[in-house]
Structures are given as structure tokens and as C-alpha cells.
C-alpha atoms as a PDB file:
ATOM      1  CA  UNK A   1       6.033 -31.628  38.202  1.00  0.00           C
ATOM      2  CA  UNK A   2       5.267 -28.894  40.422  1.00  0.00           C
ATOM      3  CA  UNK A   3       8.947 -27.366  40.592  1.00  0.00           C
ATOM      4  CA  UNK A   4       8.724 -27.157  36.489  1.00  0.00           C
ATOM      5  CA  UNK A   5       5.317 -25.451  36.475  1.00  0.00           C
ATOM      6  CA  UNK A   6       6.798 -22.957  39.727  1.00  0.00           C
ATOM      7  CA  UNK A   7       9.564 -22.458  37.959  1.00  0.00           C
ATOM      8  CA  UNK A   8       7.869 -21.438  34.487  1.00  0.00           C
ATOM      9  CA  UNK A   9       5.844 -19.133  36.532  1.00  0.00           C
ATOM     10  CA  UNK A  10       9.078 -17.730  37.571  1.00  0.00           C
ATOM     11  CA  UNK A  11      10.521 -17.184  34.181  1.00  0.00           C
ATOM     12  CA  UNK A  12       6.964 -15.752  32.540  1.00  0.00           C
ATOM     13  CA  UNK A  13       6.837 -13.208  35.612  1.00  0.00           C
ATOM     14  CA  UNK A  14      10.162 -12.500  34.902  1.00  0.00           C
ATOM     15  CA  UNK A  15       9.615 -11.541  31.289  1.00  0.00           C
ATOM     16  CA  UNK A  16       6.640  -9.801  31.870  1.00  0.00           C
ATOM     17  CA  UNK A  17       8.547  -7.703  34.110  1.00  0.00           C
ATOM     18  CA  UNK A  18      10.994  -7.083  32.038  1.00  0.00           C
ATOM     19  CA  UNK A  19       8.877  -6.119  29.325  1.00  0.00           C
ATOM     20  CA  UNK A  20       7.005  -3.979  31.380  1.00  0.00           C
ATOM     21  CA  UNK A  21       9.950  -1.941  32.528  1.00  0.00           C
ATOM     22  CA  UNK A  22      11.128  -1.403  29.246  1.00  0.00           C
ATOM     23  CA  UNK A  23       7.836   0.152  27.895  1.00  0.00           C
ATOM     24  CA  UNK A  24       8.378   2.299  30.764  1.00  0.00           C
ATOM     25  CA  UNK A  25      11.893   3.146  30.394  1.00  0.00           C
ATOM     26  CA  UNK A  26      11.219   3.817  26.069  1.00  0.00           C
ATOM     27  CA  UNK A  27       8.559   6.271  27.564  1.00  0.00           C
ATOM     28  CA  UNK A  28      11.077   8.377  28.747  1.00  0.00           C
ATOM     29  CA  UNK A  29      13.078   8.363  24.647  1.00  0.00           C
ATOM     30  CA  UNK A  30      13.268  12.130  23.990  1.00  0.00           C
ATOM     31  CA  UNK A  31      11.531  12.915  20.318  1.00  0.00           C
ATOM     32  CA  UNK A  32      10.788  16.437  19.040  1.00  0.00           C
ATOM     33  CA  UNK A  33       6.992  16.604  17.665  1.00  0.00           C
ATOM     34  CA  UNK A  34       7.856  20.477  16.543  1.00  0.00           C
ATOM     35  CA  UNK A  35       6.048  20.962  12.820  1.00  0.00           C
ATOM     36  CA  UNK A  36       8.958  23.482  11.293  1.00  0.00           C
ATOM     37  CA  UNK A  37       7.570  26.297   9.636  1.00  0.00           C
ATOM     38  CA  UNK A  38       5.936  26.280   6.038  1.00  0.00           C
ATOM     39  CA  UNK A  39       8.577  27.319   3.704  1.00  0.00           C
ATOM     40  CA  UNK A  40       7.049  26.581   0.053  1.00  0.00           C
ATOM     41  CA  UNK A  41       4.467  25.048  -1.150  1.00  0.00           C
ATOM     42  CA  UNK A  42       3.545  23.648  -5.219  1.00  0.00           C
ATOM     43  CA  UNK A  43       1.312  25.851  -7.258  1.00  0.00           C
ATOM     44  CA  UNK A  44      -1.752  24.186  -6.334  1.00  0.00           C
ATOM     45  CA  UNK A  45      -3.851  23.761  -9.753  1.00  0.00           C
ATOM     46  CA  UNK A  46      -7.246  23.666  -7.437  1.00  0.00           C
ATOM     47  CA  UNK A  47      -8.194  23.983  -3.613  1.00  0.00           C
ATOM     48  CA  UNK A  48      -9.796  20.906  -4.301  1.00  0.00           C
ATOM     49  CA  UNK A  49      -6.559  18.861  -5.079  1.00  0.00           C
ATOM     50  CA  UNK A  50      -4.738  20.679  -1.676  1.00  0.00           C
ATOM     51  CA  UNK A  51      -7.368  19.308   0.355  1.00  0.00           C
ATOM     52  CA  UNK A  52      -7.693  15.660  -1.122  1.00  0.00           C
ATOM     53  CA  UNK A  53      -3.273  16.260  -0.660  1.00  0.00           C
ATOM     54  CA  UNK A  54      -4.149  17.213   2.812  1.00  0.00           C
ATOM     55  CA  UNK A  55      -6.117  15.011   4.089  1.00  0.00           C
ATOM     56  CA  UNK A  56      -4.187  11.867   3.300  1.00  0.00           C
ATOM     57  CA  UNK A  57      -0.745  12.953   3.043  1.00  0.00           C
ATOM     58  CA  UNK A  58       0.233  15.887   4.855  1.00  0.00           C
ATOM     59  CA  UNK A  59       0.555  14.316   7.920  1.00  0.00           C
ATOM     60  CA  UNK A  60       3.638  12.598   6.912  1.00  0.00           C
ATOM     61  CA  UNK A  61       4.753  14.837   3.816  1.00  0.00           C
ATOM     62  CA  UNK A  62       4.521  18.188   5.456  1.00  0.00           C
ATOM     63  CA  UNK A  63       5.230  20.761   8.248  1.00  0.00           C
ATOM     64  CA  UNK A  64       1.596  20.425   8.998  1.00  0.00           C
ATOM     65  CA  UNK A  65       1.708  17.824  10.753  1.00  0.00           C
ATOM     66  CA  UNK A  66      -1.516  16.830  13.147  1.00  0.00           C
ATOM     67  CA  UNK A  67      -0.125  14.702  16.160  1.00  0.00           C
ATOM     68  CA  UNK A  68      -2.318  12.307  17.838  1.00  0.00           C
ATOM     69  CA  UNK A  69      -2.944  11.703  21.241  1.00  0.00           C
ATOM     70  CA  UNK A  70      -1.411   8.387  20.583  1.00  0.00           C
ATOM     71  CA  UNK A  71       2.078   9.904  19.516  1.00  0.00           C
ATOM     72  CA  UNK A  72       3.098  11.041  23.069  1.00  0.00           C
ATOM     73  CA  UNK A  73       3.194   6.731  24.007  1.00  0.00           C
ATOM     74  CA  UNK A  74       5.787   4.657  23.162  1.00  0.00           C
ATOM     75  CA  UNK A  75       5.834   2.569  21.071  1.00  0.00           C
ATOM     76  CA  UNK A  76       3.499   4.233  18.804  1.00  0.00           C
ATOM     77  CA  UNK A  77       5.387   7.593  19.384  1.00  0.00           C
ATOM     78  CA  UNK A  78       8.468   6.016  18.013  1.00  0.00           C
ATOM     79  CA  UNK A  79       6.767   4.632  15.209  1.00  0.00           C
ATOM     80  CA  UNK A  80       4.922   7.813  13.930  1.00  0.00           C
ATOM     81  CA  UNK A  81       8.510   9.782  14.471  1.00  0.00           C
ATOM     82  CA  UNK A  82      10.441   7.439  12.013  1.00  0.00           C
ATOM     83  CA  UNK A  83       7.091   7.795   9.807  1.00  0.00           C
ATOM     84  CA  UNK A  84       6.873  11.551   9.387  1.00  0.00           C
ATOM     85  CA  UNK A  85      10.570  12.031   9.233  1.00  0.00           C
ATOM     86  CA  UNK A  86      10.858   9.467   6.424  1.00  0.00           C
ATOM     87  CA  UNK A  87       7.746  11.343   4.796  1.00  0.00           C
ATOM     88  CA  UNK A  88       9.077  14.548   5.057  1.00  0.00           C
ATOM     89  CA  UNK A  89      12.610  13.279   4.058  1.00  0.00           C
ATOM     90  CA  UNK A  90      10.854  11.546   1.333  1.00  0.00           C
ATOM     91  CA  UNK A  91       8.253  14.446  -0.098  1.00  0.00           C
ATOM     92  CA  UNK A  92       7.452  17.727   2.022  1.00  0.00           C
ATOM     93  CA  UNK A  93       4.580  19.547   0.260  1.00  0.00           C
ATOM     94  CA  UNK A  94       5.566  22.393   3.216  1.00  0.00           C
ATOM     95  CA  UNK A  95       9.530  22.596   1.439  1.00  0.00           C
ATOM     96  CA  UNK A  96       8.616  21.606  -2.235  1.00  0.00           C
ATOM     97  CA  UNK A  97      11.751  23.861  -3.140  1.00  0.00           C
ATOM     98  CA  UNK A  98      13.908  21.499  -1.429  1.00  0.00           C
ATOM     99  CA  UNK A  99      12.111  18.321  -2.122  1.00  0.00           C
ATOM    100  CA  UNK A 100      10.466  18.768  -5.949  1.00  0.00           C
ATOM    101  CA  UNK A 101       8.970  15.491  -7.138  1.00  0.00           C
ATOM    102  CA  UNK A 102       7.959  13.784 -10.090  1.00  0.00           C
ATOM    103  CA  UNK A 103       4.351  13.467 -11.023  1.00  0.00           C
ATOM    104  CA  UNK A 104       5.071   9.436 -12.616  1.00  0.00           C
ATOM    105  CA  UNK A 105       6.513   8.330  -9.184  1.00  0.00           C
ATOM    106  CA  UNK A 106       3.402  10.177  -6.863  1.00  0.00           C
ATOM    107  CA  UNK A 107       0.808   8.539  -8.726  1.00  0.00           C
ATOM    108  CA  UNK A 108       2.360   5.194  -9.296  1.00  0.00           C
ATOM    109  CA  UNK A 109       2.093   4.904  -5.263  1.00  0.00           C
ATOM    110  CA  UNK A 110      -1.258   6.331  -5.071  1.00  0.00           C
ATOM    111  CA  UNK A 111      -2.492   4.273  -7.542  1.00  0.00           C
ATOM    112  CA  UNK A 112      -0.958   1.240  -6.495  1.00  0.00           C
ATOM    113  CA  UNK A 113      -2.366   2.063  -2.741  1.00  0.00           C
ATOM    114  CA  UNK A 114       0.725   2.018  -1.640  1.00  0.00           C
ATOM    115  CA  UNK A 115      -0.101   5.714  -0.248  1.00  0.00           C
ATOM    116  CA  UNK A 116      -1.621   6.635   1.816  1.00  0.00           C
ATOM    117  CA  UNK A 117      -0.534   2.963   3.914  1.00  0.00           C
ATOM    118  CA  UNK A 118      -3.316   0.698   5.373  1.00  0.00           C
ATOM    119  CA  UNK A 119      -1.723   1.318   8.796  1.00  0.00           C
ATOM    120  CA  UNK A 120      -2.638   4.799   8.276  1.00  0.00           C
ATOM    121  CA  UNK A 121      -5.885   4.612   7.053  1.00  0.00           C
ATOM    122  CA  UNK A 122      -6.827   2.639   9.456  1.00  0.00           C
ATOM    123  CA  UNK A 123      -6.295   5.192  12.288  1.00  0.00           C
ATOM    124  CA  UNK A 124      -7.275   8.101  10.047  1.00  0.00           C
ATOM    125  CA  UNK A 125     -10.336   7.338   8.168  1.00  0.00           C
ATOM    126  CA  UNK A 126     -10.584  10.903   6.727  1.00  0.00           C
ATOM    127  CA  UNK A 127      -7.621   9.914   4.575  1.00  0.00           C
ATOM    128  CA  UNK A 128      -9.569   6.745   2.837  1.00  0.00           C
ATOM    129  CA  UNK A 129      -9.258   7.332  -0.853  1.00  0.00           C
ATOM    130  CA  UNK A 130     -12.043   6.724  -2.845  1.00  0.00           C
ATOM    131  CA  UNK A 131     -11.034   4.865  -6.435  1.00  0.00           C
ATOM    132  CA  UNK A 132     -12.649   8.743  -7.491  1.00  0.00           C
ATOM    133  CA  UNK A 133     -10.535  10.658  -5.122  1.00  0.00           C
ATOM    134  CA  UNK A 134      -7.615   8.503  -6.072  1.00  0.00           C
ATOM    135  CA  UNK A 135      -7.410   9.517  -9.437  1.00  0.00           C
ATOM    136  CA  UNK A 136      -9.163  13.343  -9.129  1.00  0.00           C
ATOM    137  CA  UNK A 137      -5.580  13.300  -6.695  1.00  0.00           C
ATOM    138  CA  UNK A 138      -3.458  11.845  -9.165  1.00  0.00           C
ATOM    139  CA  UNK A 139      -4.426  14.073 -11.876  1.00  0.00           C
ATOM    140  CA  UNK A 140      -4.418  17.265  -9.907  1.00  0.00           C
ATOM    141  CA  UNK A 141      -0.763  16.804  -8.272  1.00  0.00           C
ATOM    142  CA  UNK A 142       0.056  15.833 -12.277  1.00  0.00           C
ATOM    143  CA  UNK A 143      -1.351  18.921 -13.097  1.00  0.00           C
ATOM    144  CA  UNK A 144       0.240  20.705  -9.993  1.00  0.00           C
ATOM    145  CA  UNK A 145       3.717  19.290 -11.004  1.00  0.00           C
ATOM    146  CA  UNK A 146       3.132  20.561 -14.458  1.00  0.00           C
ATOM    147  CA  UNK A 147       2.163  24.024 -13.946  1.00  0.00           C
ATOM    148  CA  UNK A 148       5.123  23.949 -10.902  1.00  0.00           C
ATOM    149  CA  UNK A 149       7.886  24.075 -13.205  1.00  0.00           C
ATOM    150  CA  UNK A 150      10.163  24.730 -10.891  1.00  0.00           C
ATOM    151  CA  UNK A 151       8.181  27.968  -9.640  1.00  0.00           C
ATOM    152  CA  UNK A 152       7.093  27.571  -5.942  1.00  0.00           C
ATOM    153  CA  UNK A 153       4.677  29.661  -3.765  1.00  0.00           C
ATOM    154  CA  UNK A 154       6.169  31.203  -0.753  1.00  0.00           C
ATOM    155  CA  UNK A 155       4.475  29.715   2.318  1.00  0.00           C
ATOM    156  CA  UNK A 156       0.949  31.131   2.932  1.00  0.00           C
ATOM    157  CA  UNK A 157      -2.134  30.658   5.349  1.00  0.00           C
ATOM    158  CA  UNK A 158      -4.075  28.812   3.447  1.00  0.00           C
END
């Protein structure tokens, strides 16, 4: 009985270094954090609907991104990589030239709470959507899209 428990011993150590040394080796997995520049943005219809836009979705559907202290540690940092670049591959408010959206599809997800996710929100409680917010959001990037048309604003500090 005593050989079975040493040798379980043996095989937990063994997997717990193993898993140890490759969190350390993934720390080493380069991944570029660069935000590229702001290129174009939608003809906002309000400040008000840029900031709600801002502060739960720009940190995955923009160039603006804000990177956490958390994003320089693997896992996480892999994790928030794949995020933003499917965001941004997705929607990019900071390239809306190259990445125009429809208004039905945005607010189906923000409605639905699909966006911004749970995992998100619950790292980033500045982006917690009130049922208010949701749909004074919805309406404005409706609006937004609208007025858009196809007409763009060239990148500015705003």
C-alpha cells in the first residue's frame, strides 16, 4: 500500500512539474500589444453614444485598446490577444472604412447580452450595461449607422 501511495506522489509531482514548466515556457510566446493607429471612425450621432461605445467595446473593437496588467501573463495574455484580434477582425470602430457594419446585427448582440461578454464584464465593471444604457447604445450606433452612409470621419483626438 505504501509503494501505490509513493508512487502516486511521484506521478502528481510529476504533473505539477510539468505544468509548471509549461506556464513558464508559454510566458516566453511572443504577442504584439501595439494599438495601430486610428484610421476612421463612424459619424458619431452624440458624444454620449461614443462613450457608452467606448467604454464597453473599444477594448476589443478598436485601435484603442487599454491593456491590463493582466495581459503581459500567460495564459490570460493569450486569451485577451485572440480576443481583441477577433474584435477588431470582427468590428473596428478605429477602421470603420474597412470594417462598416450593420446596425440589425450590433444590436441583436447587445441586446441579447451577448456583448459586451460576462467574462469581460466581470474584469471591467465600467463596461456593465445598464438595460438603459443598453438600448440609449443600441439606438445611437442605429442612428450612427444611419447618418454613416458610407461617409467616415478621418481619425481625430477625440
Amino acid at each position: 500500500m505504501d509503494s501505490i501511495k509513493q508512487n502516486w506522489k511521484k506521478i502528481v509531482g510529476g504533473v505539477v512539474l510539468v505544468l509548471v514548466a509549461a506556464l513558464l515556457v508559454i510566458q516566453i510566446i511572443p504577442l504584439s500589444r501595439d494599438n495601430p493607429p486610428v484610421v476612421s471612425e463612424p459619424n458619431w450621432d452624440s458624444p454620449q453614444t461614443r462613450d457608452l461605445a467606448a467604454s464597453s467595446c473599444f477594448d476589443c473593437h478598436s485601435n484603442e485598446t487599454v491593456w491590463p496588467w493582466y495581459s503581459k501573463i500567460a495564459p490570460s495574455k493569450l486569451l485577451l490577444w485572440r480576443d481583441v484580434n477577433e474584435g477588431r477582425d470582427t468590428m473596428n470602430f478605429s477602421d470603420w472604412a474597412s470594417h462598416p457594419q450593420s446596425a440589425g446585427e450590433i444590436s441583436e448582440v447587445i441586446d441579447s447580452g451577448e456583448m459586451p461578454p460576462f467574462y469581460y464584464v466581470m474584469m471591467h465593471s465600467e463596461a456593465k450595461l445598464s438595460d438603459t444604457e443598453k438600448q440609449q447604445l443600441i439606438q445611437g450606433l442605429q442612428t450612427t449607422i444611419a447618418q454613416t452612409n458610407g461617409q467616415v470621419s478621418e481619425s481625430s483626438d477625440s
